[in-house]
C-alpha atoms as a PDB file:
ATOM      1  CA  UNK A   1     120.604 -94.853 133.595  1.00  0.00           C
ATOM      2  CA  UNK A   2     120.407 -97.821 134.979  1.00  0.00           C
ATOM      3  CA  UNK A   3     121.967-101.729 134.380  1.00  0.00           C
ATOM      4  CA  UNK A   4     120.394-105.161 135.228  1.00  0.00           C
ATOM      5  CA  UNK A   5     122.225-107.590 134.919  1.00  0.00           C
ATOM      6  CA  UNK A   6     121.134-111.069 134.297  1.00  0.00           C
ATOM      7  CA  UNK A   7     117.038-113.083 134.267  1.00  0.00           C
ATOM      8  CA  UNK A   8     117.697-113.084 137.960  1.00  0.00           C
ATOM      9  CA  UNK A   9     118.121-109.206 138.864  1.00  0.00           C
ATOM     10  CA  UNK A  10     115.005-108.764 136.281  1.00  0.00           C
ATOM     11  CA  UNK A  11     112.944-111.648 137.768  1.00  0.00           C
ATOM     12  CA  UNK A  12     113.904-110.295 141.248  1.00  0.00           C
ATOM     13  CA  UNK A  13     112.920-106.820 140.167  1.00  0.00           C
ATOM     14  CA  UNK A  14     109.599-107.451 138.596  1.00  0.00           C
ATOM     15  CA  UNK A  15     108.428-108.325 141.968  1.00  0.00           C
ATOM     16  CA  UNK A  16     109.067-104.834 143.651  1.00  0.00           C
ATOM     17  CA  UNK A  17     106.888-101.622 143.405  1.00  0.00           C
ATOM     18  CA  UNK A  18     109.888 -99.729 143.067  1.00  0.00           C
ATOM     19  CA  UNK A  19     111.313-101.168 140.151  1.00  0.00           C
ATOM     20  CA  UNK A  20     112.084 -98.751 137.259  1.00  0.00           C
ATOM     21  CA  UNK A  21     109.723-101.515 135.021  1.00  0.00           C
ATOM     22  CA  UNK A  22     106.891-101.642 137.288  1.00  0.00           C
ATOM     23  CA  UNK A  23     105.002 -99.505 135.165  1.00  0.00           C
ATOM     24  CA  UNK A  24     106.199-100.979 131.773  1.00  0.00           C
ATOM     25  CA  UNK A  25     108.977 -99.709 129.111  1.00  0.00           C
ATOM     26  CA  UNK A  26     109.506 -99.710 125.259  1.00  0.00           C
ATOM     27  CA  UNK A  27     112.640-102.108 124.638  1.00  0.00           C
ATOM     28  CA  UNK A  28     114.431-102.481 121.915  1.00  0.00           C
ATOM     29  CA  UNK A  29     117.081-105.708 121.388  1.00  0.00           C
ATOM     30  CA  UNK A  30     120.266-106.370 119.852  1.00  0.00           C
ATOM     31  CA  UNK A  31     123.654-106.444 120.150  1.00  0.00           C
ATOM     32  CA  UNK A  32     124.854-102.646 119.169  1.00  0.00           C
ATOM     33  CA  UNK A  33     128.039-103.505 118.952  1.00  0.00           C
ATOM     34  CA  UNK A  34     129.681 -99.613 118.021  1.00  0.00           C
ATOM     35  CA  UNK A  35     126.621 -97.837 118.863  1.00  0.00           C
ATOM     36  CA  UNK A  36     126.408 -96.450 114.942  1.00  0.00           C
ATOM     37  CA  UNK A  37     124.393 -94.332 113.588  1.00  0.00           C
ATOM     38  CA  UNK A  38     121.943 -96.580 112.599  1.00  0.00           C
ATOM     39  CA  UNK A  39     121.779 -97.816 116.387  1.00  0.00           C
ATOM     40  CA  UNK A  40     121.243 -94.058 117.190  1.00  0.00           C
ATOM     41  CA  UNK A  41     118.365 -93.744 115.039  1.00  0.00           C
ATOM     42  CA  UNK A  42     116.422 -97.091 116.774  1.00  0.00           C
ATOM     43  CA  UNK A  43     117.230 -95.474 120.231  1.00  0.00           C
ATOM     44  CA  UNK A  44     115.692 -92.145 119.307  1.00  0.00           C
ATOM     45  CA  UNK A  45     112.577 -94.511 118.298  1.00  0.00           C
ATOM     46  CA  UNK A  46     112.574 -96.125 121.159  1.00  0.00           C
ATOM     47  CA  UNK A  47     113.152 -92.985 123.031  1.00  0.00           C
ATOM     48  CA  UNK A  48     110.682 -91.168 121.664  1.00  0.00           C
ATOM     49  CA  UNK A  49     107.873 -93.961 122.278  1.00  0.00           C
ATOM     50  CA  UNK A  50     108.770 -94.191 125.870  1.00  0.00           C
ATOM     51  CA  UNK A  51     108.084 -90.431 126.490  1.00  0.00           C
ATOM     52  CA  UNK A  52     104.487 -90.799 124.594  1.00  0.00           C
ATOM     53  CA  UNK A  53     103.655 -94.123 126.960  1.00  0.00           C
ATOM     54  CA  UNK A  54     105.643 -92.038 129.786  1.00  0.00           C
ATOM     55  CA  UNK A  55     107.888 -95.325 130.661  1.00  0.00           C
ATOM     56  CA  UNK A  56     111.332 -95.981 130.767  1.00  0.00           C
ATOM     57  CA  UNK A  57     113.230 -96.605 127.207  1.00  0.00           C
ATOM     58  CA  UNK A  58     115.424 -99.798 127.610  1.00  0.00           C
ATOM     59  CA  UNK A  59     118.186-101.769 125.737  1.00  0.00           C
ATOM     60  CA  UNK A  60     118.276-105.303 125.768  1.00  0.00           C
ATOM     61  CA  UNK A  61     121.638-106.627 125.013  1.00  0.00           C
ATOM     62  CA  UNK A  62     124.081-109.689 125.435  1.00  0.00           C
ATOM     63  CA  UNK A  63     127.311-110.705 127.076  1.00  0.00           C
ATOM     64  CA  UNK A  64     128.726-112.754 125.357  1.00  0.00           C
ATOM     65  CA  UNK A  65     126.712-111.723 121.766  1.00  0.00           C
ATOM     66  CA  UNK A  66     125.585-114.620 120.176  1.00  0.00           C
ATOM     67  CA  UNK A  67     127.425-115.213 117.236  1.00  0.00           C
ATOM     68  CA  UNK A  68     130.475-114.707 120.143  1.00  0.00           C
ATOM     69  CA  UNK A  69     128.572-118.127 122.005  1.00  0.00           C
ATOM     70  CA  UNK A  70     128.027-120.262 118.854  1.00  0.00           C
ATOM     71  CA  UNK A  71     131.363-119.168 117.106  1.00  0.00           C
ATOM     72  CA  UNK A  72     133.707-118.893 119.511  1.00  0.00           C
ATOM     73  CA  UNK A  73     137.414-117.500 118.314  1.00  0.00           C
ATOM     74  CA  UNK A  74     135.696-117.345 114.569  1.00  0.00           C
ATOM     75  CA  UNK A  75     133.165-114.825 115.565  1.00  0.00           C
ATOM     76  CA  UNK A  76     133.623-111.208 114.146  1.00  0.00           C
ATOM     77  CA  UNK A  77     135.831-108.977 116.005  1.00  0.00           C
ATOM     78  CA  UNK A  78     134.034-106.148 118.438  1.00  0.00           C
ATOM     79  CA  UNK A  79     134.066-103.026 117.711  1.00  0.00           C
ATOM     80  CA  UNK A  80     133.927-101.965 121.439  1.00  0.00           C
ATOM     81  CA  UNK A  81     134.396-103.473 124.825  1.00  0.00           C
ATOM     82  CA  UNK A  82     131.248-104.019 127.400  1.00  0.00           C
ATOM     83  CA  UNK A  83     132.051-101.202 129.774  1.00  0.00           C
ATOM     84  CA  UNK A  84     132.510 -98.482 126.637  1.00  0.00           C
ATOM     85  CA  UNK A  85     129.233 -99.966 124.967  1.00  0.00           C
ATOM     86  CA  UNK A  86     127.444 -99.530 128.114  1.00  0.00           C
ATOM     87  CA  UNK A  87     128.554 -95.511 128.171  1.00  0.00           C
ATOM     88  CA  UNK A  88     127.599 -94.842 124.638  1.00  0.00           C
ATOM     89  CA  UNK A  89     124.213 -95.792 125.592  1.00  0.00           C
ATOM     90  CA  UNK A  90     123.966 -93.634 128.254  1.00  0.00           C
ATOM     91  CA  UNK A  91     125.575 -91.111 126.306  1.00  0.00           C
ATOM     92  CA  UNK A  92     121.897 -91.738 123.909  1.00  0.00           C
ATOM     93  CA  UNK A  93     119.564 -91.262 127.119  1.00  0.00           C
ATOM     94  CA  UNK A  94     118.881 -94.616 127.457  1.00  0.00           C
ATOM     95  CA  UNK A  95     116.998 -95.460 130.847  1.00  0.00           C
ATOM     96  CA  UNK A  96     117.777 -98.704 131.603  1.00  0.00           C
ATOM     97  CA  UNK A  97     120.276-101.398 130.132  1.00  0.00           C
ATOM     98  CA  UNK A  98     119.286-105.147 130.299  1.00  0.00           C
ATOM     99  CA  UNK A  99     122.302-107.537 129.582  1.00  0.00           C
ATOM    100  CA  UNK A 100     121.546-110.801 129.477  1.00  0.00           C
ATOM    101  CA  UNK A 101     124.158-113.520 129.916  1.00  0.00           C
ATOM    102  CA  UNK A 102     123.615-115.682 126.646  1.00  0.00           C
ATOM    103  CA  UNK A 103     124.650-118.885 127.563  1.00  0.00           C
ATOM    104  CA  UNK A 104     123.580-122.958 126.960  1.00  0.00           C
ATOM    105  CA  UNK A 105     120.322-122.029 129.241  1.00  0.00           C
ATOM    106  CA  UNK A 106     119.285-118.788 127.678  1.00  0.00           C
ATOM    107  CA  UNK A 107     120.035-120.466 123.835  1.00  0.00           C
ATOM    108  CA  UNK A 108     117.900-123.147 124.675  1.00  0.00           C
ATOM    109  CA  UNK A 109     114.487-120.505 125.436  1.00  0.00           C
ATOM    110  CA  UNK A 110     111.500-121.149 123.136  1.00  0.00           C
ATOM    111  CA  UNK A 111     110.576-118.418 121.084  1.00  0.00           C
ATOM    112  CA  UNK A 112     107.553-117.892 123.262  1.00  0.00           C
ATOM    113  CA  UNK A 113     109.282-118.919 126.609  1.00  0.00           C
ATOM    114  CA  UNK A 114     111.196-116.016 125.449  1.00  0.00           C
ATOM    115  CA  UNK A 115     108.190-113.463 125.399  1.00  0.00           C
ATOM    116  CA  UNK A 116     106.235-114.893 128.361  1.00  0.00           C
ATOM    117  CA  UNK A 117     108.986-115.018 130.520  1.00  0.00           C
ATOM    118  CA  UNK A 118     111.336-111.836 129.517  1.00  0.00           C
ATOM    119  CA  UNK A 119     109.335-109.460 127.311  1.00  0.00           C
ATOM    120  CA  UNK A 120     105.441-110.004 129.276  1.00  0.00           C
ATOM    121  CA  UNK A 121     106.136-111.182 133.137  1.00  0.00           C
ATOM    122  CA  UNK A 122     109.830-109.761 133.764  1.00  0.00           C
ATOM    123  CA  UNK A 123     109.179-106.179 131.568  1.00  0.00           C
ATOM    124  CA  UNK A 124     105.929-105.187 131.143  1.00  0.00           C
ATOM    125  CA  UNK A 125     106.677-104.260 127.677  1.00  0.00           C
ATOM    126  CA  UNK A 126     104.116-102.044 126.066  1.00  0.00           C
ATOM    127  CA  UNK A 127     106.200-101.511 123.092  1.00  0.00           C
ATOM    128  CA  UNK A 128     108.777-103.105 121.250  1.00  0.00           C
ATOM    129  CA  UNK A 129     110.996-101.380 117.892  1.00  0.00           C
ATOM    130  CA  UNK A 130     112.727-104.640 116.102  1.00  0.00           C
ATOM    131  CA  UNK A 131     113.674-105.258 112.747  1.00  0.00           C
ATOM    132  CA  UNK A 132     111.248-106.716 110.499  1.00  0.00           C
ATOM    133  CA  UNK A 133     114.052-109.337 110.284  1.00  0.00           C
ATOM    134  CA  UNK A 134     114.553-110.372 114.087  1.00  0.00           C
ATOM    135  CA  UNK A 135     114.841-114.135 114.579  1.00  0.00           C
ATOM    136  CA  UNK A 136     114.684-115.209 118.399  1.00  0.00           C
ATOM    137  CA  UNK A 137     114.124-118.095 120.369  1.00  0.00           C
ATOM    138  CA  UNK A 138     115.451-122.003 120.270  1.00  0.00           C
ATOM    139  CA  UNK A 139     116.656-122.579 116.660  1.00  0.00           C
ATOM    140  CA  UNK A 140     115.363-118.810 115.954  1.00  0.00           C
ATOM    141  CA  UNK A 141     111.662-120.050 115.661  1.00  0.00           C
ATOM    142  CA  UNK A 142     110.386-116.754 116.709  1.00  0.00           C
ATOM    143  CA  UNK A 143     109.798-113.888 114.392  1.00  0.00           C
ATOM    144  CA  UNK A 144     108.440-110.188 113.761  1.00  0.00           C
ATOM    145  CA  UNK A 145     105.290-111.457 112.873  1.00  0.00           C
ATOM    146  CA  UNK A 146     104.805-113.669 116.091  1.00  0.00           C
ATOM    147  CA  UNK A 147     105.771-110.831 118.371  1.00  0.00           C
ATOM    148  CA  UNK A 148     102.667-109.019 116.482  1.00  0.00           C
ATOM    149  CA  UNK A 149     100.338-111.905 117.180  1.00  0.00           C
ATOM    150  CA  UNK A 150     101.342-112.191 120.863  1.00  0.00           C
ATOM    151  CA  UNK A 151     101.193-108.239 121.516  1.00  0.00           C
ATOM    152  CA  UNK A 152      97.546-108.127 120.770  1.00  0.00           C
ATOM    153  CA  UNK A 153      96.699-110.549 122.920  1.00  0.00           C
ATOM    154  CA  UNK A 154      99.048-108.508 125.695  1.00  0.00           C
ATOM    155  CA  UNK A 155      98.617-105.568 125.215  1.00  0.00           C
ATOM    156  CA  UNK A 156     101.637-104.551 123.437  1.00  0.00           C
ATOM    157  CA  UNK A 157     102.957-103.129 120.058  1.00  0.00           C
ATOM    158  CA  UNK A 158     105.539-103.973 117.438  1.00  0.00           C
ATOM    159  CA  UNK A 159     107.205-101.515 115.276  1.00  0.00           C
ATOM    160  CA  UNK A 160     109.721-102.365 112.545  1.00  0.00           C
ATOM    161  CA  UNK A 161     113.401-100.310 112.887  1.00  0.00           C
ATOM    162  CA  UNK A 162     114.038 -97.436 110.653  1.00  0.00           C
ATOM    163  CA  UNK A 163     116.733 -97.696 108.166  1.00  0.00           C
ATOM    164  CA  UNK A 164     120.138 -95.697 108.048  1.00  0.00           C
ATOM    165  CA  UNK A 165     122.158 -95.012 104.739  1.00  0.00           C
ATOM    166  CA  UNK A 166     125.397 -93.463 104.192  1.00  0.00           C
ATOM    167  CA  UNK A 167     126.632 -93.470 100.458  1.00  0.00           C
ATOM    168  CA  UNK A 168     123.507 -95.516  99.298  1.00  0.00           C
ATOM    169  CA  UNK A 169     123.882 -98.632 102.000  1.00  0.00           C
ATOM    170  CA  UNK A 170     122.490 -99.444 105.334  1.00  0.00           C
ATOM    171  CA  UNK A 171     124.227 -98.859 107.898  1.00  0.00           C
ATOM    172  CA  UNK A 172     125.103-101.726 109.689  1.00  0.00           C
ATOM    173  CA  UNK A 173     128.414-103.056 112.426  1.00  0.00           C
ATOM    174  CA  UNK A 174     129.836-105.480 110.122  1.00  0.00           C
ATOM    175  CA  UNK A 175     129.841-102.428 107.683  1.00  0.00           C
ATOM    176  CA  UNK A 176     132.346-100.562 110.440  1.00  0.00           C
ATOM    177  CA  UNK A 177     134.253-103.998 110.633  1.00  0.00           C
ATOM    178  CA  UNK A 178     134.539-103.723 107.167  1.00  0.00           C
ATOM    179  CA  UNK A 179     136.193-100.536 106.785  1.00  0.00           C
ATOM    180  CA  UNK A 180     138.448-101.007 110.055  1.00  0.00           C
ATOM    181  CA  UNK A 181     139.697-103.734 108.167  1.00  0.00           C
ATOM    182  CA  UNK A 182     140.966-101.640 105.605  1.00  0.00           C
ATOM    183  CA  UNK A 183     142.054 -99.032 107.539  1.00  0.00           C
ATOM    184  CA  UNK A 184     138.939 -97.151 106.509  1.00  0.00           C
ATOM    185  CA  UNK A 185     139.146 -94.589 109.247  1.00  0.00           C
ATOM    186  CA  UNK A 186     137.068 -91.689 107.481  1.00  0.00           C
ATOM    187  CA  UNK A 187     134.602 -93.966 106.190  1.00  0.00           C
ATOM    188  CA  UNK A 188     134.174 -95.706 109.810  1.00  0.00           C
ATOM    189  CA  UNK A 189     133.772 -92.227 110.988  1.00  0.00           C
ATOM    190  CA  UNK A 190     130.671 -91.227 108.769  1.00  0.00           C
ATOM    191  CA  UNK A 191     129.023 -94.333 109.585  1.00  0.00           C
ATOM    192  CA  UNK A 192     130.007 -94.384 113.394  1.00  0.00           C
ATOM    193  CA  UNK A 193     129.047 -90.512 113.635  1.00  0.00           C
ATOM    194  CA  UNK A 194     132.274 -89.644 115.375  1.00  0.00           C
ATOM    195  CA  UNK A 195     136.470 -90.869 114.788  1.00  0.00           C
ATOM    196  CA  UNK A 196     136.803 -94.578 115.791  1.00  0.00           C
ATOM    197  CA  UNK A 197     137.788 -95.321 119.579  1.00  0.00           C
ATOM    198  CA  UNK A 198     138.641 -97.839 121.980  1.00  0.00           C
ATOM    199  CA  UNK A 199     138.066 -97.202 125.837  1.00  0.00           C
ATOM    200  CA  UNK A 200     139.860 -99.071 128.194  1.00  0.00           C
ATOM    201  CA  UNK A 201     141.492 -99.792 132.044  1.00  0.00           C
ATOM    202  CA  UNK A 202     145.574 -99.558 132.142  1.00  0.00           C
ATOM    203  CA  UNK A 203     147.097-102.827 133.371  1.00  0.00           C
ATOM    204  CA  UNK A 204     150.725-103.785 134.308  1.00  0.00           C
ATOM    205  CA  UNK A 205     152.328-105.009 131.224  1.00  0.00           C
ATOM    206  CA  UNK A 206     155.406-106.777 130.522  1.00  0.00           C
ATOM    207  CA  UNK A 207     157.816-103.019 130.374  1.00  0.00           C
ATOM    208  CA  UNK A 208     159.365-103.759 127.801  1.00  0.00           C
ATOM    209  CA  UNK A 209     158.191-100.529 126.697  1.00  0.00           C
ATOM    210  CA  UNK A 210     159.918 -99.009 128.656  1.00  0.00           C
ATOM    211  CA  UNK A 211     163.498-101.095 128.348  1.00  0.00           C
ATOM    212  CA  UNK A 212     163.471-100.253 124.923  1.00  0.00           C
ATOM    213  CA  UNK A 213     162.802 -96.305 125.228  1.00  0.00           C
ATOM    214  CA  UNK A 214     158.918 -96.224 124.169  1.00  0.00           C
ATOM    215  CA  UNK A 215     157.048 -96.688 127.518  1.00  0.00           C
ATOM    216  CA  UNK A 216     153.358 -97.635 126.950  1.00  0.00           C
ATOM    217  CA  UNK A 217     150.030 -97.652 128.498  1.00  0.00           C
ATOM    218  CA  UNK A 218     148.609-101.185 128.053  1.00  0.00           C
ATOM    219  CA  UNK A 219     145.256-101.960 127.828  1.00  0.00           C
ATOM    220  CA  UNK A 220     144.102-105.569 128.437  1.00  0.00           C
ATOM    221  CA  UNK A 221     141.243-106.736 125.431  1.00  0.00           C
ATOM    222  CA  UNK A 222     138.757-109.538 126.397  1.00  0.00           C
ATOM    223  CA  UNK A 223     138.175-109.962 122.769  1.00  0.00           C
ATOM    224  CA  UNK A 224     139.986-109.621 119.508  1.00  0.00           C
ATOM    225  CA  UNK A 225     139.964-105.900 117.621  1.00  0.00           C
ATOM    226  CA  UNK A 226     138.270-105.092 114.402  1.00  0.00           C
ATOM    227  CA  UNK A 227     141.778-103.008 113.962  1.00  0.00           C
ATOM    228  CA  UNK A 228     145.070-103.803 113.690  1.00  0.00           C
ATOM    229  CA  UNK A 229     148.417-102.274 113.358  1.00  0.00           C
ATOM    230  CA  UNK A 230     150.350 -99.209 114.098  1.00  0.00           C
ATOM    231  CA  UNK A 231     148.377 -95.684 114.364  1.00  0.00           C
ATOM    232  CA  UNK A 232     148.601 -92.150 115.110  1.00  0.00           C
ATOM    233  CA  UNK A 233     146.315 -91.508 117.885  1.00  0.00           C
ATOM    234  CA  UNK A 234     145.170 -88.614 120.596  1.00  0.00           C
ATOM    235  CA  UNK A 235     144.338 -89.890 124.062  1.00  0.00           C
ATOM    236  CA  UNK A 236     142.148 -88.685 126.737  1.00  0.00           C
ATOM    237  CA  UNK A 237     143.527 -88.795 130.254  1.00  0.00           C
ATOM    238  CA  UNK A 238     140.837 -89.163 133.151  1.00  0.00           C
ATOM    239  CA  UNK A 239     142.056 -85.513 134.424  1.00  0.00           C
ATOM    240  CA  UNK A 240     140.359 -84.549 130.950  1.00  0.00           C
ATOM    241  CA  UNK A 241     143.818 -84.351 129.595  1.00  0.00           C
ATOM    242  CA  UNK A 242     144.652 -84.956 125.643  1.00  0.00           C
ATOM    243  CA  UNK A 243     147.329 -86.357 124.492  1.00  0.00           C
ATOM    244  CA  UNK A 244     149.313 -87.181 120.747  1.00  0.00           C
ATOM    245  CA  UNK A 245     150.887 -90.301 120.437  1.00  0.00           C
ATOM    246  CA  UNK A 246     151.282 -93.634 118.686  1.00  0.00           C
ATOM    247  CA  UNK A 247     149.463 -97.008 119.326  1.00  0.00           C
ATOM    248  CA  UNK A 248     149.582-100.393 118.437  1.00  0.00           C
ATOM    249  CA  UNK A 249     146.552-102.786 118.519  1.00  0.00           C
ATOM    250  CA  UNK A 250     146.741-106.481 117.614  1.00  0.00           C
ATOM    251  CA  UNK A 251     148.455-109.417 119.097  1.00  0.00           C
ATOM    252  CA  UNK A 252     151.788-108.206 119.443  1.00  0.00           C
ATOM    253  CA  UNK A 253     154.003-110.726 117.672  1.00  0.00           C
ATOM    254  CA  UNK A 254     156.941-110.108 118.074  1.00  0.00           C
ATOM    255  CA  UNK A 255     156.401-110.285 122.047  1.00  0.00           C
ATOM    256  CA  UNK A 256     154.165-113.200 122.219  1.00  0.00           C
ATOM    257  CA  UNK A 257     151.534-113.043 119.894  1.00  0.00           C
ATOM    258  CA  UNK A 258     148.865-114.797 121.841  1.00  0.00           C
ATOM    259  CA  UNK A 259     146.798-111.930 123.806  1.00  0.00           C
ATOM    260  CA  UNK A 260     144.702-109.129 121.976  1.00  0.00           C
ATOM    261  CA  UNK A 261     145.891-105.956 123.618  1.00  0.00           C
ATOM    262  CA  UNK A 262     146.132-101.930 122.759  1.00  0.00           C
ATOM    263  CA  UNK A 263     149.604-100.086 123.510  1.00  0.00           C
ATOM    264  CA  UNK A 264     149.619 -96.212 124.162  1.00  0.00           C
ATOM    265  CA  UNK A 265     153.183 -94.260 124.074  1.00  0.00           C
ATOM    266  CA  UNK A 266     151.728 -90.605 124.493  1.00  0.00           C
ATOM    267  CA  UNK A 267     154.151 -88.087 123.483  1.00  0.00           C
ATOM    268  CA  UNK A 268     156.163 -85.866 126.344  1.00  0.00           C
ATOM    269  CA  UNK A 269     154.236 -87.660 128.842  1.00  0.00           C
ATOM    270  CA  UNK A 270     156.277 -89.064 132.172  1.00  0.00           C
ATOM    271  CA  UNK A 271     153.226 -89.592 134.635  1.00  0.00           C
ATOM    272  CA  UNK A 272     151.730 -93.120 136.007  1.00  0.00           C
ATOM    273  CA  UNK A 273     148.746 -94.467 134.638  1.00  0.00           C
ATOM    274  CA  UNK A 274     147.965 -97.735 136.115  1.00  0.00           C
ATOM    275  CA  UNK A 275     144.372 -98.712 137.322  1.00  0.00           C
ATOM    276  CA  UNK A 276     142.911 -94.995 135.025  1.00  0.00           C
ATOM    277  CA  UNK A 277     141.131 -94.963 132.319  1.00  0.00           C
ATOM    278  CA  UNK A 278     141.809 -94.453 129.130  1.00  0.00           C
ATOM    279  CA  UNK A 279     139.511 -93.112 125.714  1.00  0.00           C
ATOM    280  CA  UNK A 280     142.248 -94.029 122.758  1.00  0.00           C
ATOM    281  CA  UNK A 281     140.969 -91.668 118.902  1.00  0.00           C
ATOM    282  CA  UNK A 282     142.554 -93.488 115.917  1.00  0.00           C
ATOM    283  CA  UNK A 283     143.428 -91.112 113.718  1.00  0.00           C
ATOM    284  CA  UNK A 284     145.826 -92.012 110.965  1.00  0.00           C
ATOM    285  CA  UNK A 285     147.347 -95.336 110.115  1.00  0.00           C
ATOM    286  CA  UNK A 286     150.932 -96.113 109.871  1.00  0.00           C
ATOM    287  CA  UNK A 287     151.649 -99.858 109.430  1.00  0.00           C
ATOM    288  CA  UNK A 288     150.573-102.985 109.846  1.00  0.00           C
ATOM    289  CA  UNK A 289     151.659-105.396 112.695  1.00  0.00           C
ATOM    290  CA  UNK A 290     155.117-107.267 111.888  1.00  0.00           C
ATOM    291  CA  UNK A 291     156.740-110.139 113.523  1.00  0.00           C
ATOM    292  CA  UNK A 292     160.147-108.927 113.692  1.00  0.00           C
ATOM    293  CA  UNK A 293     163.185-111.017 114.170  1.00  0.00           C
ATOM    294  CA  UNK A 294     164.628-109.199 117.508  1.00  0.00           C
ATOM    295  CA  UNK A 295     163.579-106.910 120.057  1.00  0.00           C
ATOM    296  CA  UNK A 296     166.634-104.129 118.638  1.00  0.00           C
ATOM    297  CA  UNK A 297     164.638-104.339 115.088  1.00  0.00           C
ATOM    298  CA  UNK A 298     161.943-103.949 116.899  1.00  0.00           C
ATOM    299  CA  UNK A 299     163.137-100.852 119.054  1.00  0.00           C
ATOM    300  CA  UNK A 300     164.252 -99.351 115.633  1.00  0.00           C
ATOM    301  CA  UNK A 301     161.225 -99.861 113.967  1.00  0.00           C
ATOM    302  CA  UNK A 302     159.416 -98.355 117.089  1.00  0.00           C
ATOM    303  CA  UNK A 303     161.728 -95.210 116.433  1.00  0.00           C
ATOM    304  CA  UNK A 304     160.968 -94.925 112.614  1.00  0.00           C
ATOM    305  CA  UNK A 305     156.521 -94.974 113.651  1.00  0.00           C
ATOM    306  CA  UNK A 306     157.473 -92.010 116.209  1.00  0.00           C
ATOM    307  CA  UNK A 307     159.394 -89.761 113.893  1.00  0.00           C
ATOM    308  CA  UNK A 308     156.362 -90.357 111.240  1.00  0.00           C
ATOM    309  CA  UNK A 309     153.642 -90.034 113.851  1.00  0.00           C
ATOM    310  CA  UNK A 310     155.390 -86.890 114.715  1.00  0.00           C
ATOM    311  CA  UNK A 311     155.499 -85.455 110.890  1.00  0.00           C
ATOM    312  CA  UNK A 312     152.063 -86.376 110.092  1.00  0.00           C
ATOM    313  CA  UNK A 313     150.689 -84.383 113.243  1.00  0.00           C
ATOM    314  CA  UNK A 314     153.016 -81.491 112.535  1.00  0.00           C
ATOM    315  CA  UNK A 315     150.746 -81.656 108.882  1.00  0.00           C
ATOM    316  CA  UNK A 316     147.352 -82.108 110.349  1.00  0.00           C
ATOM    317  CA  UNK A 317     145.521 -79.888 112.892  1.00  0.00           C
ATOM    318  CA  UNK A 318     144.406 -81.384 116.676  1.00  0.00           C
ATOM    319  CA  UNK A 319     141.456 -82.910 116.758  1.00  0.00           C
ATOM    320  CA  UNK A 320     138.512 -80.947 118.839  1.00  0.00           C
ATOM    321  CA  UNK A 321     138.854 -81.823 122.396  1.00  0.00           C
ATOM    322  CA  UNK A 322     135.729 -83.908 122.991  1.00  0.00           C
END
């Protein structure tokens, strides 16, 4: 699979005989934030389109997503981080990724600045699977139907998304958020396809982990979770390696409180992590976040989410290594 990044990369690209759209693609756009099982369902459409028109199958998305642009701090929390996003999709045999920086310029596009320029002159699209509901374009002026008017007069085709239920309702990313929220983890799971997850680089932290007898593995968020608190997790290591332990996700404040982060203590583990990546399974929550009043309540605390991390896996069978 491959990325482009950015109007310029695809604007240099169309140009070339040897780009992977010279001959056209089927695209699909959004943000697929969690790559759910509804997103699953409009790749295998888009998929399966490409291999009729024999083109490549691409994903338009956006760094940051809109509602992240025009909302700032009060947008919705992700449900996954750019570089994890980017490996579900190739995980779904997607051939090409197309992020798109949306930013004052991009906002500002007409709706059919948007199509001439992006969809017709830098993609060739000859097919496009939105929902009947897409709004694009300055002040979201452009719409299903004028995609449908435009394609026959290029040469392209529109076709609405297919909806996904679980228990009677769509599935849908703010549905995930939803249930993180509540530390829904089962229900999350249905609708996600597979246990909830966070992938992430280990950075330096502050060791106070490790001054206080619970070492972690700290991994740096660029944007705030859609969970927080304590949990009961199993780690994969990038030997392959998986690991039980206990995590906390949040804002940490009782240390500082200001910077989303996830903290990994894997159990019986003494080795270095910093610079690997890690793939973090939530599996069972324990507690909320708490602002405690010292770092020894803290460190006691710490020692009481161990011992019923510890019980709860001695209760409940491994998870499939996968």
């Amino acid at each position: 699979m491959r990325l482009i990044r950015g109007l310029t990369n695809l604007k240099r690209l169309s140009g070339q005989a040897d780009s992977p759209l010279a001959d056209g693609c089927v695209v699909t756009i959004g943000n697929f934030d969690g790559v759910h099982l509804g997103h699953k369902t409009i790749i295998d459409q888009v998929k399966q389109k490409a291999a009729e028109l024999d083109v490549p199958s691409v994903v338009m998305i956006f760094e940051p997503q809109p509602r992240e642009f025009f909302q700032g701090a009060d947008a919705p929390p992700r449900l996954m981080p750019f570089r994890q996003k980017f490996e579900a999709l190739l995980a779904e045999g997607v051939d090409v990724v197309l992020c798109i920086r949306f930013d004052e310029r991009f906002r500002s596009y007409s709706a059919m600045g948007f199509v001439e320029d992006v969809l017709i002159q830098g993609m060739a699209v000859r097919h496009l699977v939105v929902g009947d509901d897409f709004r694009f374009g300055c002040d979201r002026a452009g719409d299903f139907r004028l995609l449908e008017q435009v394609g026959q007069e290029h040469d392209f085709t529109v076709e609405n998304t297919r909806t996904v239920t679980v228990d009677g309702e769509r599935v849908s990313s703010t549905r995930v958020r939803n249930a993180l929220n509540v530390n829904g983890l089962e229900e999350a799971e249905r609708l996600l396809g597979h246990p909830y997850r966070i992938h992430g680089r280990i950075v330096y932290g502050r060791q106070l982990g490790r001054q206080i007898g619970a070492p972690t593995a700290n991994i740096l968020l660029h944007k705030m979770p859609a969970l927080r608190g304590v949990y009961v997790v199993r780690a994969r290591l990038e030997t392959g390696e998986w690991r039980d332990g206990v995590a906390n996700i949040g804002l940490r404040p009782t240390v500082d409180g200001k910077r989303p982060s996830l903290e990994v203590h894997l159990f019986d583990f003494a080795g270095t992590l910093y610079g690997q990546h890690l793939e973090v399974v939530f599996r069972h929550g324990l507690r909320d976040e708490v602002k405690f009043d010292s770092v020894d309540e803290l460190r006691q605390q710490i020692a009481r989410d161990f011992e019923h991390a510890r019980a709860w896996l001695a209760n409940n069978p491994a998870m499939p290594e996968t």
